[in-house]
Protein backbone atom coordinates (compact mmCIF):
# COMPACT_ATOMS: atom_id res chain seq x y z
CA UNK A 1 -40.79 26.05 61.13
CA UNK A 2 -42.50 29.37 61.92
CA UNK A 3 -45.80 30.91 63.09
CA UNK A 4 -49.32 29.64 61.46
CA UNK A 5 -51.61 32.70 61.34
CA UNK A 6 -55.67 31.43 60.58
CA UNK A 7 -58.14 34.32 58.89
CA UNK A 8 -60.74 33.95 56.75
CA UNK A 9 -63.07 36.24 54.97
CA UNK A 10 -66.51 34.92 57.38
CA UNK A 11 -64.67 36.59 60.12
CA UNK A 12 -65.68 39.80 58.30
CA UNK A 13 -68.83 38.87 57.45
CA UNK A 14 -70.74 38.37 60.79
CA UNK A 15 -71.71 41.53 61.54
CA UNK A 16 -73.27 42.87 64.69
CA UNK A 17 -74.75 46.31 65.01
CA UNK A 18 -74.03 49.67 64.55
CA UNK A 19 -72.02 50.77 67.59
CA UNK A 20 -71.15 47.29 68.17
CA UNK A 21 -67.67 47.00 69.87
CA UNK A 22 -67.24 43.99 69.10
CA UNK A 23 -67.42 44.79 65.26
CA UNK A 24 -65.78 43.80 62.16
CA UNK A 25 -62.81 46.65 61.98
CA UNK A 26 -61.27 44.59 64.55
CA UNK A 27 -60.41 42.17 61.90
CA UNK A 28 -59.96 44.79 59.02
CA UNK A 29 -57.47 46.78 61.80
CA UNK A 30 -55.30 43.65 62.66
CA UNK A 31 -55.34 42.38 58.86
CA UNK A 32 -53.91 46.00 57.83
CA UNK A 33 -50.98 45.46 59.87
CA UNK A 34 -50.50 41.51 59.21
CA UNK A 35 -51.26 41.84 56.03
CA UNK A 36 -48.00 43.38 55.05
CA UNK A 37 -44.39 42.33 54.32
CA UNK A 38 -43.38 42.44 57.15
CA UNK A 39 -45.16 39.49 58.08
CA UNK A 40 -44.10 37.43 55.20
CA UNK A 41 -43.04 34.33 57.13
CA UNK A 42 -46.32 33.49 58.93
CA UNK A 43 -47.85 29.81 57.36
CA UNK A 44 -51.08 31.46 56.01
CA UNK A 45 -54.24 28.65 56.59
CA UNK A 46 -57.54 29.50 56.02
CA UNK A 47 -59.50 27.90 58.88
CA UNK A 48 -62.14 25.04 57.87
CA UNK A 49 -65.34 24.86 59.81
CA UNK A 50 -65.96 22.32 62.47
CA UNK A 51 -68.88 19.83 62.43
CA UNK A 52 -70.73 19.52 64.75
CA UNK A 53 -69.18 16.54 66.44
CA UNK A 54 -66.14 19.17 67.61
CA UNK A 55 -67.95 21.17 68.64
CA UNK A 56 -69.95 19.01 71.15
CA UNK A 57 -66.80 17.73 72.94
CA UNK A 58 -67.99 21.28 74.71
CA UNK A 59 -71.39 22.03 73.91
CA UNK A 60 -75.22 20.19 73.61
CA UNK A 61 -76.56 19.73 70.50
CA UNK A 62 -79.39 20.98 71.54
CA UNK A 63 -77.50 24.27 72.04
CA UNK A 64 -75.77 24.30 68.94
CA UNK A 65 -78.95 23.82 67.33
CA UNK A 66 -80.62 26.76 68.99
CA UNK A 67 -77.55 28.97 68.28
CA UNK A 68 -78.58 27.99 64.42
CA UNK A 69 -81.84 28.30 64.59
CA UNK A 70 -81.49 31.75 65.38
CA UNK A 71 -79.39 32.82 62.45
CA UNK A 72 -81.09 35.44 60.70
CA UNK A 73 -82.47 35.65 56.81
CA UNK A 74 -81.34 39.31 57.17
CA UNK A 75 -80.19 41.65 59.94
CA UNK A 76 -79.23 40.81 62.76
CA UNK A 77 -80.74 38.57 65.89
CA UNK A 78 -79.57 38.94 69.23
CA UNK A 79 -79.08 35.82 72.08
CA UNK A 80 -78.91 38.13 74.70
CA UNK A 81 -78.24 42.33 75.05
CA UNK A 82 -74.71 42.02 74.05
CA UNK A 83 -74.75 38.98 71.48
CA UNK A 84 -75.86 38.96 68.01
CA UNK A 85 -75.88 37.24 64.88
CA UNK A 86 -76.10 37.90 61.24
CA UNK A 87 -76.75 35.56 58.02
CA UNK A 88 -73.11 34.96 57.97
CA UNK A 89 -72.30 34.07 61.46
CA UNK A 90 -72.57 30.48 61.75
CA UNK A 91 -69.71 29.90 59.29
CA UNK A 92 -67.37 32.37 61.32
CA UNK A 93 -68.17 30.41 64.79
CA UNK A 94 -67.73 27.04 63.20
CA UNK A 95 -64.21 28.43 61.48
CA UNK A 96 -62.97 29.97 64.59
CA UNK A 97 -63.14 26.82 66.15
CA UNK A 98 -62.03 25.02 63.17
CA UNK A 99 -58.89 27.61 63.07
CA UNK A 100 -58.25 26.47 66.60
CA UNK A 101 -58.36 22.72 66.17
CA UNK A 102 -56.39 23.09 63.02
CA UNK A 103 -53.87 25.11 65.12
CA UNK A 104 -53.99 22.44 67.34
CA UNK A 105 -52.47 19.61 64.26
CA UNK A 106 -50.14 22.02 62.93
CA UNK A 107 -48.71 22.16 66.18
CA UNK A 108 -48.54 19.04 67.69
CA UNK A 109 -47.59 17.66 63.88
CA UNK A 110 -44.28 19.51 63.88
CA UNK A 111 -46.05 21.72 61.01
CA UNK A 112 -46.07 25.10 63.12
CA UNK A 113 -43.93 26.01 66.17
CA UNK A 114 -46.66 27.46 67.42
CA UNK A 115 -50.30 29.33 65.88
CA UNK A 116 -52.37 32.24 65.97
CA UNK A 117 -55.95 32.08 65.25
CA UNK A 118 -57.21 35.41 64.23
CA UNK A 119 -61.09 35.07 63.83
CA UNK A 120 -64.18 36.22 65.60
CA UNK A 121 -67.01 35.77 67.53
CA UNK A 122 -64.69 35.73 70.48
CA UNK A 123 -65.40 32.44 72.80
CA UNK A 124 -64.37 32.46 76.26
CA UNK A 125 -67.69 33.77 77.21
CA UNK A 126 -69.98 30.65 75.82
CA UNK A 127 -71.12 28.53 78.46
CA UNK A 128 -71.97 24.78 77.73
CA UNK A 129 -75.52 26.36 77.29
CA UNK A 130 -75.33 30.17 76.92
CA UNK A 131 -74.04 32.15 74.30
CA UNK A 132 -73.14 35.58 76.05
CA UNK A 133 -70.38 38.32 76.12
CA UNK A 134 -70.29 38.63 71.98
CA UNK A 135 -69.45 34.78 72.40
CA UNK A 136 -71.39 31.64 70.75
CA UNK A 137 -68.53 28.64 71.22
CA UNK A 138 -66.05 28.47 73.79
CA UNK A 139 -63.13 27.86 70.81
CA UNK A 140 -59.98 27.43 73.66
CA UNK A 141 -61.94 24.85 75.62
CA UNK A 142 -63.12 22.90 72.40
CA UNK A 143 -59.37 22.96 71.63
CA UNK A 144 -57.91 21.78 74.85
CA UNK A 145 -60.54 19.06 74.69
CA UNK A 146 -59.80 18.60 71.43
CA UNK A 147 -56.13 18.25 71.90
CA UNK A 148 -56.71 15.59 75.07
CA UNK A 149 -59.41 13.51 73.62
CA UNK A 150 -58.07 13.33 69.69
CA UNK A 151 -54.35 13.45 70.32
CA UNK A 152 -53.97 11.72 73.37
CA UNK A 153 -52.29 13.97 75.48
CA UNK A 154 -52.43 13.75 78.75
CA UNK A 155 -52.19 17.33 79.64
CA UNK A 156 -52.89 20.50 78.56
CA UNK A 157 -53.38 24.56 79.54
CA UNK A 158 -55.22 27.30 78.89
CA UNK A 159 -54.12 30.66 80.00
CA UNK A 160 -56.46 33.78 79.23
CA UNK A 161 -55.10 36.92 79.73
CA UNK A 162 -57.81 39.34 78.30
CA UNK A 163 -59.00 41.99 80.80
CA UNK A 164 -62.55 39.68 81.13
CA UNK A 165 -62.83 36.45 83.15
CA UNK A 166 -63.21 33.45 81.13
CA UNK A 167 -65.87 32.36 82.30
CA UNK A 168 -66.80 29.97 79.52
CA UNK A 169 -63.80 28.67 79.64
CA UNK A 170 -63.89 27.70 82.90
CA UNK A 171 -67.57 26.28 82.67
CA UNK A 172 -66.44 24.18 80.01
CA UNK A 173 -63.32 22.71 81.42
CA UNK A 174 -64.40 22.69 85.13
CA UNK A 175 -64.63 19.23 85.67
CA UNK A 176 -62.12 18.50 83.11
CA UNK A 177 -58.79 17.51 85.76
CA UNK A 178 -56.78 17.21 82.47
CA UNK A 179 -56.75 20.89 81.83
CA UNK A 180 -55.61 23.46 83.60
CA UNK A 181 -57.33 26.74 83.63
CA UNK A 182 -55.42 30.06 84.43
CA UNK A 183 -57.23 33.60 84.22
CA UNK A 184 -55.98 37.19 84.56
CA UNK A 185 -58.65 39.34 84.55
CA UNK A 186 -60.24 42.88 85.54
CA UNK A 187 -62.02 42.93 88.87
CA UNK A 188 -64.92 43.92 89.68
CA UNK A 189 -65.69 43.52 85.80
CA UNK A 190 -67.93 41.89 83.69
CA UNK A 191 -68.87 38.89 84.03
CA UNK A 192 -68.85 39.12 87.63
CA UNK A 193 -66.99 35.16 87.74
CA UNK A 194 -63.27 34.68 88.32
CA UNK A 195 -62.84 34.87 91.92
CA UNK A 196 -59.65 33.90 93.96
CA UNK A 197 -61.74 30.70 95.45
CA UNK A 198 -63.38 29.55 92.37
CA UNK A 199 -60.95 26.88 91.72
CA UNK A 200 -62.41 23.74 89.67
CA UNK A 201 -63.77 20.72 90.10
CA UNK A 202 -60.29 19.32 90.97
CA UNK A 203 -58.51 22.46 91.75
CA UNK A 204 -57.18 22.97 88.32
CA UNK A 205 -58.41 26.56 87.94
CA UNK A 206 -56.21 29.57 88.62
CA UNK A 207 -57.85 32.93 88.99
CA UNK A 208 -55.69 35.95 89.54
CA UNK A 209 -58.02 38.96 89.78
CA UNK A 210 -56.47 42.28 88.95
CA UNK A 211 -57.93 45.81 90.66
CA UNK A 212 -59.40 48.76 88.23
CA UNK A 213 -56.14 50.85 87.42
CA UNK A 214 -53.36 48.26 87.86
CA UNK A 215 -50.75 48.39 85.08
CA UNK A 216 -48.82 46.00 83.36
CA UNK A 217 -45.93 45.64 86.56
CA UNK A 218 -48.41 43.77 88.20
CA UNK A 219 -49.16 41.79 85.68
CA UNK A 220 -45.68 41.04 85.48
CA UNK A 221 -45.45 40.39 89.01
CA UNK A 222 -48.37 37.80 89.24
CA UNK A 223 -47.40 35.87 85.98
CA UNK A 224 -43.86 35.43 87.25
CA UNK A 225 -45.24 34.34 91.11
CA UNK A 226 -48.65 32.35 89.83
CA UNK A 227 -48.87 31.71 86.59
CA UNK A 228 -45.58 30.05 86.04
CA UNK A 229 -45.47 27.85 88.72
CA UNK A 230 -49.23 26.89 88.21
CA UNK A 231 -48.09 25.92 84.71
CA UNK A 232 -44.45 24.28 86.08
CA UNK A 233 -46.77 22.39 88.49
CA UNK A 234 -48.92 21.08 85.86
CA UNK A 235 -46.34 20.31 83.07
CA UNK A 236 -48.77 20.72 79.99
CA UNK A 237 -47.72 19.30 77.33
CA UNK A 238 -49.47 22.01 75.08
CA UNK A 239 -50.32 25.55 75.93
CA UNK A 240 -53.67 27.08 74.47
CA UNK A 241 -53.76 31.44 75.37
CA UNK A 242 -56.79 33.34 75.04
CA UNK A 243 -55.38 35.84 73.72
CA UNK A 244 -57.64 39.34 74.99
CA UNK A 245 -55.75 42.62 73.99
CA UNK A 246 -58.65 44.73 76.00
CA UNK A 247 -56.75 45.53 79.19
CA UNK A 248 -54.79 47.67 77.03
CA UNK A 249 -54.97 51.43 78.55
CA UNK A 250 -56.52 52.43 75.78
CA UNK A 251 -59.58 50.15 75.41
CA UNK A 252 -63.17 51.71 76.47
CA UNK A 253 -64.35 48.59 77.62
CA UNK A 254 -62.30 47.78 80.91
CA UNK A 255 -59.85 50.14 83.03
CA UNK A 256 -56.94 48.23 83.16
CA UNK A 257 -53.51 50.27 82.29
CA UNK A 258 -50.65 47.94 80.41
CA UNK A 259 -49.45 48.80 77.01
CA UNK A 260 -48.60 47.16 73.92
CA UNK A 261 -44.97 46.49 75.24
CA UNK A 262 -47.08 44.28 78.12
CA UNK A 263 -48.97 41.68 75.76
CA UNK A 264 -45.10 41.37 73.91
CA UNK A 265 -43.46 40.97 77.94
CA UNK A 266 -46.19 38.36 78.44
CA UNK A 267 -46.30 36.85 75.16
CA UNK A 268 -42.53 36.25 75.92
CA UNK A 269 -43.30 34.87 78.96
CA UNK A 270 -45.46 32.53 77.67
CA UNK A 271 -43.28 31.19 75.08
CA UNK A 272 -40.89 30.54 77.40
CA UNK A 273 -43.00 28.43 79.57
CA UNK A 274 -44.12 26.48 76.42
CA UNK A 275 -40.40 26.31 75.28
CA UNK A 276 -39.47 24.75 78.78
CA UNK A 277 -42.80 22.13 79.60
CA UNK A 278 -44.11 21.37 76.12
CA UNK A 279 -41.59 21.74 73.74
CA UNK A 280 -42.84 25.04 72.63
CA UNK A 281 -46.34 24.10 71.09
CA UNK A 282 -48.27 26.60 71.91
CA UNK A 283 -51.82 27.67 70.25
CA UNK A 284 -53.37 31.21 70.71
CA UNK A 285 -56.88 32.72 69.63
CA UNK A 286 -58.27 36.21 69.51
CA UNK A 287 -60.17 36.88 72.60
CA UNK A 288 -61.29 40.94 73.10
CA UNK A 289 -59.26 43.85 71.99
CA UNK A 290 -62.32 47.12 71.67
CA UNK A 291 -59.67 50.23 70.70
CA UNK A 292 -59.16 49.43 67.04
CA UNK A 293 -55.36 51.04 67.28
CA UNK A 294 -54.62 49.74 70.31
CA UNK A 295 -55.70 45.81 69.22
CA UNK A 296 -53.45 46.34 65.62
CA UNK A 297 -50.48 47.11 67.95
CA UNK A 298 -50.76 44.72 70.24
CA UNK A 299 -51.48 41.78 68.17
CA UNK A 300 -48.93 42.89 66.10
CA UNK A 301 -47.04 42.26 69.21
CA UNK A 302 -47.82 39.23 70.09
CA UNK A 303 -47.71 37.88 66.48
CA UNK A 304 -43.98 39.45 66.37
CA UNK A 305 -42.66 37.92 69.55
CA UNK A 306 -44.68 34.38 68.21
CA UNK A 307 -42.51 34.40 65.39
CA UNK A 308 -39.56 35.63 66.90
CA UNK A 309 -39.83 32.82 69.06
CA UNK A 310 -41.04 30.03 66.41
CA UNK A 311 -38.08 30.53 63.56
């Protein structure tokens, strides 16, 4: 088996604005590195597009039918100062969740060690109602649900590392006792959510804020003293990462310092966790990443250290 990497072209095509960090040479920066022989072993799927019905193990249908509803004829439409949407973007939202839950079969199917979902909109913004943070559907909480409801397990994780609280992900899952929730995250930072003593409906939510300027030894300190026993404690029997490259030094959104060697360190980590509680299944999906050299590298990264770990 090996690593099953998800693209598709609609990840290019919705396009926000000019100036737009969250723009579509993140996918064109990432696919120039993939894209190459080096990366010959990945399982290449093309991610299909969830129905509805997936998508509302998360969300209302009364919110997925205002999220397309406001699809534009041309341009662009925005749900809020920092989210838009073109003709096109629709199809990408309903294939990055379709990537994940198709990560998700692969997976548990024995067709994939493990998966990496490289589309966009991001998702662990999207509330149950609110698309927000260049986010329209919260695609690791659809595929934790996903995973519980569909395949019967009994247990499962999500661990975000990207430099922005998951909120979404935590809406979404807060009641949800089957999941566990685990954040690293930038604080004070947008969103303003992800505090110490927001912990869940059933105390399955970890948040482990990190201060403005912190590097990647702390990081390293709080997954090896939180996050691993939090997951040990839980014993998932699949592991879902939101996988946010933007507390790279580098990236003009957050001011966060680790470096590409970091996301491969926790990557690692990770794997080994999986390897040890859930057989090693293990799904990831792009989360942020706003330094276009910065996200190629450390993708590239974390892609390297899935396979490593997958053959």
């Amino acid at each position: 088996m090996s690593t099953a990497y998800f693209a598709h072209p609609s990840g290019l095509a919705h396009v926000t604005p000019p100036g737009h960090p969250e723009q579509v040479a993140r996918l064109q920066s990432i696919a120039a590195v993939i894209d190459t022989p080096g990366y010959d072993a990945l399982i290449r799927v093309e991610p299909p597009a969830a129905p509805d019905a997936e998508i509302l193990r998360c969300h209302p249908q009364r919110y997925v039918d205002k999220v397309a509803a406001a699809i534009p004829a041309a341009g662009w439409a925005a749900l809020d100062g920092d989210t838009h949407l073109s003709p096109e973007s629709m199809e990408a939202a309903r294939r990055g969740v379709g990537g994940c839950l198709k990560a998700v079969d692969m997976v548990l199917a024995g067709e994939a060690s493990n998966a990496f979902v490289a589309m966009r909109p991001p998702g662990h913004h999207a509330e149950t109602e609110t698309a927000m943070g260049f986010c329209l559907f919260g695609n690791a909480a659809i595929a934790a649900k996903y995973a519980l409801d569909h395949h019967g397990l009994s247990r499962v994780a999500v661990v975000d590392f990207d430099v922005h609280h998951g909120n979404g992900t935590q809406d979404l899952l807060w009641n949800e006792e089957r999941a566990l929730f685990v954040s690293t995250h930038q604080m004070p930072l947008y969103p303003g959510t992800g505090a110490h003593d927001e912990r869940g409906a059933h105390g399955q939510i970890v948040n482990v804020p990190l201060p403005p300027g912190s590097d990647g030894n702390l990081m390293r300190r709080v997954t090896d003293e939180i996050i691993i026993p939090a997951l040990e404690r839980h014993k998932p029997e699949l592991m879902i990462v939101s996988a946010g490259f933007d507390a790279h030094l580098a990236d003009p959104l957050a001011s966060l310092e680790w470096d590409t060697e970091d996301f491969a360190w926790i990557t690692e980590r990770l794997c080994g966790a999986a390897d040890a509680l859930c057989g090693g299944r293990l799904v990831s999906t792009l989360e942020g990443g706003y330094d276009l050299a910065a996200l190629a590298a450390s993708v590239a990264a974390h892609v390297d250290v899935l396979m490593k770990r997958g053959a």
